[in-house]
N, C-alpha and C. Protein backbone atom coordinates (compact mmCIF):
# COMPACT_ATOMS: atom_id res chain seq x y z
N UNK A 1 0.84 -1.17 0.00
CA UNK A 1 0.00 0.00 0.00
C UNK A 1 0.89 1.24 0.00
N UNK A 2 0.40 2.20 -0.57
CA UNK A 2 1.48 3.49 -1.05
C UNK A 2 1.18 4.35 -0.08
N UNK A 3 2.05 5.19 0.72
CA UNK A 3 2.37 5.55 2.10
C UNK A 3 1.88 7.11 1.35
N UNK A 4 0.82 7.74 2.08
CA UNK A 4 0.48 9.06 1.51
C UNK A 4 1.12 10.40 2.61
N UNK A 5 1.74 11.04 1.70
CA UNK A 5 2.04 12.65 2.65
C UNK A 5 1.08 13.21 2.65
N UNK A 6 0.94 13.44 4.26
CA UNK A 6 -0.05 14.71 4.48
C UNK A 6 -0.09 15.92 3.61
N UNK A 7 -1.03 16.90 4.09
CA UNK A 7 -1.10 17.65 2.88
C UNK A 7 -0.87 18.81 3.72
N UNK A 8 0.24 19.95 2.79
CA UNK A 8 1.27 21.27 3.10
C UNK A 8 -0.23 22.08 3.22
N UNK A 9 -0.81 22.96 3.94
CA UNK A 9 -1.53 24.08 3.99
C UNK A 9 -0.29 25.42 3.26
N UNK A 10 -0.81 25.86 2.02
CA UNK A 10 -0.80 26.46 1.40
C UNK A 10 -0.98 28.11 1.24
N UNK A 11 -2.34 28.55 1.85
CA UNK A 11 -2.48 29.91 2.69
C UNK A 11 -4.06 29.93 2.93
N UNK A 12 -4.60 30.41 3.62
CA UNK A 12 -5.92 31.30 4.33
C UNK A 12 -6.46 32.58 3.06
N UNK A 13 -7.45 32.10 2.32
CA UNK A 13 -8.02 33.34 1.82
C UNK A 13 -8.56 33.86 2.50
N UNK A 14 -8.95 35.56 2.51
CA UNK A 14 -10.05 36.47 3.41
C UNK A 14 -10.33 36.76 2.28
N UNK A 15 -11.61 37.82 2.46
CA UNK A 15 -11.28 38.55 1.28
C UNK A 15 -12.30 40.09 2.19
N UNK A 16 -11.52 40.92 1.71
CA UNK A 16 -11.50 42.30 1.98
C UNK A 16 -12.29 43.63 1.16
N UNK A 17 -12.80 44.93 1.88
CA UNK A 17 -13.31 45.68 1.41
C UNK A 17 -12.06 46.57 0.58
N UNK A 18 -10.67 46.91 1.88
CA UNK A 18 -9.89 47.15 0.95
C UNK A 18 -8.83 46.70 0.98
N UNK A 19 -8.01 46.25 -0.19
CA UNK A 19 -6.85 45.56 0.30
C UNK A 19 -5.57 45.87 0.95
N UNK A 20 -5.36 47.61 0.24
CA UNK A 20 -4.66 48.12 0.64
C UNK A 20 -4.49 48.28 2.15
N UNK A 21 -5.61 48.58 3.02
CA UNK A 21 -5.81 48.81 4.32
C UNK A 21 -5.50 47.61 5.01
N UNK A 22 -5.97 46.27 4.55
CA UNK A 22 -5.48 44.61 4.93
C UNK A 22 -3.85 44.57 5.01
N UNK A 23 -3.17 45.20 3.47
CA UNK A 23 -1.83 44.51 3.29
C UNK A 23 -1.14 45.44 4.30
N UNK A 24 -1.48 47.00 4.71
CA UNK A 24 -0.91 47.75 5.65
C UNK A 24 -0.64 47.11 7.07
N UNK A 25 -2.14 46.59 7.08
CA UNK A 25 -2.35 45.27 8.97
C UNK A 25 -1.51 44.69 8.78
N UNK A 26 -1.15 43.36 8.08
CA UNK A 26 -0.68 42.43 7.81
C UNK A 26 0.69 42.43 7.74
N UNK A 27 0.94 43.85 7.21
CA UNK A 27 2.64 44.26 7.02
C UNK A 27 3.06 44.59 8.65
N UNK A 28 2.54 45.06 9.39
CA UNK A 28 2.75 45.68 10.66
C UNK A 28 2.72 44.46 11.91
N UNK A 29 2.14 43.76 11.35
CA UNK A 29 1.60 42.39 12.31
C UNK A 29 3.05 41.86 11.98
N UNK A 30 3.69 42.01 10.83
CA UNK A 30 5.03 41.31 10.60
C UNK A 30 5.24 40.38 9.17
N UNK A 31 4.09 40.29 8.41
CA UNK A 31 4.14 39.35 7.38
C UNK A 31 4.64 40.48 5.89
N UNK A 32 4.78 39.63 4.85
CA UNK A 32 5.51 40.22 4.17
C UNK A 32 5.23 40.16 2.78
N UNK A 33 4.45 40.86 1.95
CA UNK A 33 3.68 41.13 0.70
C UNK A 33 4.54 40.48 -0.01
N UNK A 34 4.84 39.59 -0.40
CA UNK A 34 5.01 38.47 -1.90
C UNK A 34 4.56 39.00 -3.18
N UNK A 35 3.04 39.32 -3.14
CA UNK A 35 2.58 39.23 -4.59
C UNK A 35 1.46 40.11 -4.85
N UNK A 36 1.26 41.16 -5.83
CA UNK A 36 -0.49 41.31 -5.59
C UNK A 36 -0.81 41.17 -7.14
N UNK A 37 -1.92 41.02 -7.86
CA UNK A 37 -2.06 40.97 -9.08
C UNK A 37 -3.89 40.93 -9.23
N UNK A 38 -4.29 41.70 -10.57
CA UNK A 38 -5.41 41.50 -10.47
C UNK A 38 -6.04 39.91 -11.30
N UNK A 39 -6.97 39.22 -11.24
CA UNK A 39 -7.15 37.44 -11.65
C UNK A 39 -8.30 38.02 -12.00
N UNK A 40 -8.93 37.60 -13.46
CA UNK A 40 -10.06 37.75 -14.14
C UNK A 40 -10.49 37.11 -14.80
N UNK A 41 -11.88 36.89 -15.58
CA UNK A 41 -12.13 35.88 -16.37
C UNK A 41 -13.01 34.34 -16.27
N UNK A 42 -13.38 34.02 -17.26
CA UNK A 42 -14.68 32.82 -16.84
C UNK A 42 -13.67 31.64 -16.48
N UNK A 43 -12.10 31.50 -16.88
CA UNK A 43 -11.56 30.30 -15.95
C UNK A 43 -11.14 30.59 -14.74
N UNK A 44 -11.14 31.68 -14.25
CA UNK A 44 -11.02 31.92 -12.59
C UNK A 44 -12.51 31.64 -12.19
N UNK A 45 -13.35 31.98 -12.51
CA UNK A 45 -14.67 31.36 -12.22
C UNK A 45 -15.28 30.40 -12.15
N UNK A 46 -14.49 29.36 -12.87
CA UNK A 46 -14.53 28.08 -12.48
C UNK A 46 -13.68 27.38 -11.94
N UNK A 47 -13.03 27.79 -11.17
CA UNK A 47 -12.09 27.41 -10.02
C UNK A 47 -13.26 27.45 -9.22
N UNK A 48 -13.62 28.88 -8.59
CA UNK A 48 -14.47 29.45 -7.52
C UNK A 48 -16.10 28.84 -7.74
N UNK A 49 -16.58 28.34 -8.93
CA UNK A 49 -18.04 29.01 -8.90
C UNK A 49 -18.90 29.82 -9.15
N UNK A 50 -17.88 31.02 -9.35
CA UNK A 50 -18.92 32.04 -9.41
C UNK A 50 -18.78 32.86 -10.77
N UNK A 51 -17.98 32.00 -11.74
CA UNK A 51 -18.49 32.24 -13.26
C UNK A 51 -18.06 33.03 -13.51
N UNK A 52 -17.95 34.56 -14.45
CA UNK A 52 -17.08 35.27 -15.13
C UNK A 52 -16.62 36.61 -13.34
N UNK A 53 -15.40 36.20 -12.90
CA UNK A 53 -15.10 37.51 -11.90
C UNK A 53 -13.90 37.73 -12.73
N UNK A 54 -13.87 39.04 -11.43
CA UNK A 54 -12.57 39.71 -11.20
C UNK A 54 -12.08 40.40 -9.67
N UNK A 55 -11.14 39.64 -9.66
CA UNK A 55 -10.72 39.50 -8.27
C UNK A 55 -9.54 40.25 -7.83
N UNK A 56 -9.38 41.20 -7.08
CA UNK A 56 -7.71 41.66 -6.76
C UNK A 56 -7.05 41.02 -5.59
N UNK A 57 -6.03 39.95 -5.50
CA UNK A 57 -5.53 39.66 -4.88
C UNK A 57 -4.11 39.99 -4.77
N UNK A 58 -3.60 39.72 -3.26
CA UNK A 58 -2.40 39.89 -2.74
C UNK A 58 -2.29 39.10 -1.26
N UNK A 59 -0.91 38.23 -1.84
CA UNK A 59 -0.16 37.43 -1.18
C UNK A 59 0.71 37.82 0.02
N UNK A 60 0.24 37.31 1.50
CA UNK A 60 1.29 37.75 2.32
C UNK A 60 1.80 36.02 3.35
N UNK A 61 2.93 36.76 3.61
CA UNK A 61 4.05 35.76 3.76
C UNK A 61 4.28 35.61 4.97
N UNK A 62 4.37 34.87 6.24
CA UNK A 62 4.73 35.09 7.69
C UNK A 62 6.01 35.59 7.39
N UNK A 63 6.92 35.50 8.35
CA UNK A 63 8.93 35.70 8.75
C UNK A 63 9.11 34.05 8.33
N UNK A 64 8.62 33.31 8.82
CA UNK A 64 9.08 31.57 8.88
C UNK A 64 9.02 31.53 7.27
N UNK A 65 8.10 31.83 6.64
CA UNK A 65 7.76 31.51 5.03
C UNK A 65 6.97 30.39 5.25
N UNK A 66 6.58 29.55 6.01
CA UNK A 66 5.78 28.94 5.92
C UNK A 66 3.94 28.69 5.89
N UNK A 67 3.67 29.87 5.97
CA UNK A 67 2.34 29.84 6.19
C UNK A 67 2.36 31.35 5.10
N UNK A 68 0.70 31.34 4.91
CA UNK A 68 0.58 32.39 3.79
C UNK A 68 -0.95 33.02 4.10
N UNK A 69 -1.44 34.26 3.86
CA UNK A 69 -2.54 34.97 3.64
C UNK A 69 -2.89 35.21 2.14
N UNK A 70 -3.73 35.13 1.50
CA UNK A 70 -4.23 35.26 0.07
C UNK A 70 -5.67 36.47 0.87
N UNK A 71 -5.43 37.72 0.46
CA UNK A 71 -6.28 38.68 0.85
C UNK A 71 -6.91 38.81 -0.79
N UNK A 72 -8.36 39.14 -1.24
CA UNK A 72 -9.17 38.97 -2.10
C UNK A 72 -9.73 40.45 -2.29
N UNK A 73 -9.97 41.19 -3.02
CA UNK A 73 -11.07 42.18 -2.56
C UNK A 73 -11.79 42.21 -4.76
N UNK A 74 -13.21 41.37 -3.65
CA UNK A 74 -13.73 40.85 -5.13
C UNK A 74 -14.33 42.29 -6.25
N UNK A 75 -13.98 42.34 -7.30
CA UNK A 75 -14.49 43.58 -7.91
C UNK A 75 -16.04 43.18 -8.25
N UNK A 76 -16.00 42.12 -9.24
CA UNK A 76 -17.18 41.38 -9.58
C UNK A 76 -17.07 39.81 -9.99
N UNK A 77 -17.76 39.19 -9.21
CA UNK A 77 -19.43 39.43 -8.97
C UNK A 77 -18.88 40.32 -7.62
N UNK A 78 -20.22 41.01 -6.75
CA UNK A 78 -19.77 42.34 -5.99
C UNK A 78 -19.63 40.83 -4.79
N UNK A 79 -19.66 41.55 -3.68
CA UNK A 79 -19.59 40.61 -2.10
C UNK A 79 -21.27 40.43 -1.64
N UNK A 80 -21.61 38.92 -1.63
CA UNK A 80 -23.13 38.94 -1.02
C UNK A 80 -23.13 38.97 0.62
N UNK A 81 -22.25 38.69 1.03
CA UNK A 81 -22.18 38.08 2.82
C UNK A 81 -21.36 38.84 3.69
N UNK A 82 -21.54 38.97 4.85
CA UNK A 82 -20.04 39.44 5.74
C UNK A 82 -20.63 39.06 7.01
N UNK A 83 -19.69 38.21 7.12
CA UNK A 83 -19.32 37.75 8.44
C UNK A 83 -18.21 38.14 9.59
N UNK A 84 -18.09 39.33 9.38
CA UNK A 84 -16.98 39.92 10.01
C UNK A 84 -17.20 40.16 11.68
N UNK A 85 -18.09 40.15 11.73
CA UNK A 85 -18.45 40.91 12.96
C UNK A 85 -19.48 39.28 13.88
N UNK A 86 -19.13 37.95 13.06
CA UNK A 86 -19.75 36.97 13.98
C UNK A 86 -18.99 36.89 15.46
N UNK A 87 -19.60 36.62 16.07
CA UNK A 87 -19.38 36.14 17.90
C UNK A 87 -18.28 35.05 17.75
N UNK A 88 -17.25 34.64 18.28
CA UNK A 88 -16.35 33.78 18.85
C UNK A 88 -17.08 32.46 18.45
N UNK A 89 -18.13 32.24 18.90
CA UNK A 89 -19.05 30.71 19.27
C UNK A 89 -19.89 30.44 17.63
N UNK A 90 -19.34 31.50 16.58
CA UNK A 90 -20.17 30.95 14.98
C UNK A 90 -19.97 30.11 14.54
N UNK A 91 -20.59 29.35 13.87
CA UNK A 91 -20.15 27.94 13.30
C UNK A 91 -18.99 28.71 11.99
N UNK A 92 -17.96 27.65 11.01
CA UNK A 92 -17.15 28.19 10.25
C UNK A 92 -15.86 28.41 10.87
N UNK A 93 -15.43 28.80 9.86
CA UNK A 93 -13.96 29.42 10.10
C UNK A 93 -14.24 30.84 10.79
N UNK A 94 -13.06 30.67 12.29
CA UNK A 94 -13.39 31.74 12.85
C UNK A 94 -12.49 32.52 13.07
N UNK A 95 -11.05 32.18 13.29
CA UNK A 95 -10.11 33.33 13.52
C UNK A 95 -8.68 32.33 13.30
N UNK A 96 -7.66 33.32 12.74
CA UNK A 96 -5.99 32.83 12.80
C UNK A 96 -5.58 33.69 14.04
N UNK A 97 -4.78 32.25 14.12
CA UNK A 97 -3.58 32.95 15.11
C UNK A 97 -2.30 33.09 14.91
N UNK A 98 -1.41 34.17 15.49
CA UNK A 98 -0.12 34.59 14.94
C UNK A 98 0.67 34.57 16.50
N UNK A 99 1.80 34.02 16.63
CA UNK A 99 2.59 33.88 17.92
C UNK A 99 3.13 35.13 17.76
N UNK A 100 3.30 36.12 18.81
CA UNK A 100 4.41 37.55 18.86
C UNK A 100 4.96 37.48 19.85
N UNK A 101 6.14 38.29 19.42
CA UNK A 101 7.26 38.38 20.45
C UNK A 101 6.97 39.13 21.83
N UNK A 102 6.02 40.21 21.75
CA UNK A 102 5.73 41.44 22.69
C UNK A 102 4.25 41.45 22.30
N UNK A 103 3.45 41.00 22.80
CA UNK A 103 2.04 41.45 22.95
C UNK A 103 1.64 42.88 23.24
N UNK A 104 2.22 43.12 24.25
CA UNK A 104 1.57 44.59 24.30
C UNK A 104 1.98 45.33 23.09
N UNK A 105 3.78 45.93 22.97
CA UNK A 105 3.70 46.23 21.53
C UNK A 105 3.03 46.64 20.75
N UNK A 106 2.87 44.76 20.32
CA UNK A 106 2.36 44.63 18.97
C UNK A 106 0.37 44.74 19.39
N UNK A 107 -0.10 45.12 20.32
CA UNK A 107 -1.17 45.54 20.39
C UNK A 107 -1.38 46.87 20.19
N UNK A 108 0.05 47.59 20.96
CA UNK A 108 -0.07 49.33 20.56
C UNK A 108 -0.06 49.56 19.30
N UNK A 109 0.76 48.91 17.82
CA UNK A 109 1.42 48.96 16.90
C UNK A 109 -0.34 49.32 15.80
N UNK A 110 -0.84 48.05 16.49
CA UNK A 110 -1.88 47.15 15.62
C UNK A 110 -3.51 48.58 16.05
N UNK A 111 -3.44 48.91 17.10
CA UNK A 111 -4.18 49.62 17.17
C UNK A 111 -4.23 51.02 16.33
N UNK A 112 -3.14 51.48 15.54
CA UNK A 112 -2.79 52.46 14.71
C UNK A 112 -3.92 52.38 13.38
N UNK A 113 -4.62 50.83 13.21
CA UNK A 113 -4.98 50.53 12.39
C UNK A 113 -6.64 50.10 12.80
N UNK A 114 -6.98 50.32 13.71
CA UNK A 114 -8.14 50.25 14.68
C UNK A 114 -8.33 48.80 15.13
N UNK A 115 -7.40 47.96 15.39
CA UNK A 115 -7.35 46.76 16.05
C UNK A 115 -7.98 47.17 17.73
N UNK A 116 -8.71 46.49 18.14
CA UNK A 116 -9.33 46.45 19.42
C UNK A 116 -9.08 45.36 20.39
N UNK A 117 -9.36 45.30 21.12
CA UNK A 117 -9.46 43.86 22.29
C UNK A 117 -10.98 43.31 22.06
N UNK A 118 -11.20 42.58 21.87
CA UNK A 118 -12.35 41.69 21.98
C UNK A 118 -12.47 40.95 23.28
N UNK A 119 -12.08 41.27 23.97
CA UNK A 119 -12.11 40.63 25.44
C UNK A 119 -11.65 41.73 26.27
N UNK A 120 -10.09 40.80 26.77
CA UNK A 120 -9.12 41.02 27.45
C UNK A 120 -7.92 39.64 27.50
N UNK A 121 -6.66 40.35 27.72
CA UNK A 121 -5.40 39.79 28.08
C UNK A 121 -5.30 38.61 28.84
N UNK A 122 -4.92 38.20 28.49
CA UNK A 122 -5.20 36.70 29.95
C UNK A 122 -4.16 35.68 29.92
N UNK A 123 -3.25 35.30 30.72
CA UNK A 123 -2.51 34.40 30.56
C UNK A 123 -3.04 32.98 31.16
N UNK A 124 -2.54 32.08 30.15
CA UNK A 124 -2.97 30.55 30.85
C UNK A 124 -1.22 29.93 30.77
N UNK A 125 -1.59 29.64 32.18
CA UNK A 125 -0.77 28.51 33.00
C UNK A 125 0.18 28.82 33.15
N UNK A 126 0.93 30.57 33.30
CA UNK A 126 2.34 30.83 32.95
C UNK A 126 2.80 30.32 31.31
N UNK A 127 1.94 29.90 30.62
CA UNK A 127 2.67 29.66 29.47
C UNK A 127 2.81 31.02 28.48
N UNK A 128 1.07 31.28 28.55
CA UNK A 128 1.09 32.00 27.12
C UNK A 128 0.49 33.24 27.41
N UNK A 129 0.63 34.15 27.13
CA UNK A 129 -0.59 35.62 27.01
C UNK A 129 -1.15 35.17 26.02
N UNK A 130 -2.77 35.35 26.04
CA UNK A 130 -3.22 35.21 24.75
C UNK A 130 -4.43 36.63 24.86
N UNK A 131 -4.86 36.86 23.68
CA UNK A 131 -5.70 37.76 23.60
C UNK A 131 -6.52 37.79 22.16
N UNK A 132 -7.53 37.65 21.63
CA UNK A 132 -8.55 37.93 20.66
C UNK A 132 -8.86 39.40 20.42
N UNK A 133 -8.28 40.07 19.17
CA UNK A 133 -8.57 41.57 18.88
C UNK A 133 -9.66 41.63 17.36
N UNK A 134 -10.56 42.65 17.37
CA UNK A 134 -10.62 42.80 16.57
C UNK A 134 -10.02 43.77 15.36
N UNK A 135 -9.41 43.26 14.04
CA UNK A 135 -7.67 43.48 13.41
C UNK A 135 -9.10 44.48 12.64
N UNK A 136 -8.58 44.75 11.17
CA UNK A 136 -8.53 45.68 9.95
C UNK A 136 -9.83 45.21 9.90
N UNK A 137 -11.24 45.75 9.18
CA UNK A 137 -12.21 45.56 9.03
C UNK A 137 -13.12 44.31 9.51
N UNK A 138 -12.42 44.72 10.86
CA UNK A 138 -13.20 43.63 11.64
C UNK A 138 -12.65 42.23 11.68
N UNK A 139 -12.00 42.14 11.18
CA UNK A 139 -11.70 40.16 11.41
C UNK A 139 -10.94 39.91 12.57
N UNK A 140 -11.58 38.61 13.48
CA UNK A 140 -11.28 38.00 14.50
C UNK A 140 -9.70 37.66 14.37
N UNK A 141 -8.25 38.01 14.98
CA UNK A 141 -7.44 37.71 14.97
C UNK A 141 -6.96 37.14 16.48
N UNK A 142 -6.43 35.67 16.90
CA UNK A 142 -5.77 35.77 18.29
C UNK A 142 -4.13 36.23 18.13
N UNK A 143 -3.59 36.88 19.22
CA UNK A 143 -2.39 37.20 19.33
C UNK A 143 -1.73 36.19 20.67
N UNK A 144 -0.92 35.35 20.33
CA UNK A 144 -0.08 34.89 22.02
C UNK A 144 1.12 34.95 21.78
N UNK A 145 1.50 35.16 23.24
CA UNK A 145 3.03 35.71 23.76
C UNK A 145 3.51 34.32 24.33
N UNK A 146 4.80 33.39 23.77
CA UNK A 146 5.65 32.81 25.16
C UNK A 146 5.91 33.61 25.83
N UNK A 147 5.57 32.91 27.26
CA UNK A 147 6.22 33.52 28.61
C UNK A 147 7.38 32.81 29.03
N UNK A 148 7.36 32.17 28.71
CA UNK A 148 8.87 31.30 28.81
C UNK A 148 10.06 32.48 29.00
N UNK A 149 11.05 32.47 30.14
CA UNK A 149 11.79 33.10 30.66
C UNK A 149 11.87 34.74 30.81
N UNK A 150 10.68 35.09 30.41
CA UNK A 150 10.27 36.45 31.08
C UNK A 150 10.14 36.51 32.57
């Protein structure tokens, strides 16, 4: 029997009102714009479904290179849904998380861009600070800190 490799996660699409304002978050959070380009046409639409679009995307990159953001901001067909503003407890995909060096910081940094607390700060077990903000047009982001030798 032929021994199968798991499968590489590739990147997280969002997709955004504007992108520019996303790739600004995203740059500041620490990740690192790769690519942006506009994708059009009835064979991008049949990837997706949704038949003749046009889509502006841009690629962002963690520091590791291993993980990726694909930010979207659809021209047409227009956006039917937003879920930006669901509760913690929604069914779906609900939030990424990004490990930082300095939480507070990178909470002052991130607030330049109207990032909020959706809670509060809280450490569990001496391990981790963790905290849930709401980032750039609303999307659920967690932030945690090792505490390890602080």
């Amino acid at each position: 029997m032929a021994k199968h490799k798991l499968p590489l996660m590739h990147n997280i699409g969002i997709v955004v009102a504007s992108i520019d304002d996303a790739i600004a978050f995203f740059s500041e959070l620490g990740m690192t714009l790769e690519g942006r380009d506009t994708i059009e046409g009835e064979w991008a639409g049949r990837v997706t479904g949704l038949g003749n679009q046009c889509v502006e995307i841009a690629m962002m990159a963690t520091p590791d290179g291993h993980s990726r953001i694909e930010l979207s901001r659809f021209i047409a067909p227009a956006v039917i849904a937003d879920h930006r503003t669901a509760p913690v407890n929604s069914l779906g995909y609900l939030r990424m998380m990004f490990t930082v060096e300095d939480l507070d910081d990178t909470l002052a940094r991130l607030a330049k861009y109207g990032a909020r607390l959706e809670g509060e700060v809280m450490e569990y077990e001496n391990i981790y600070r963790l905290c849930y903000i709401r980032g750039i047009e609303g999307l659920l982001i967690g932030l945690a800190e090792e505490m390890g030798g602080k």
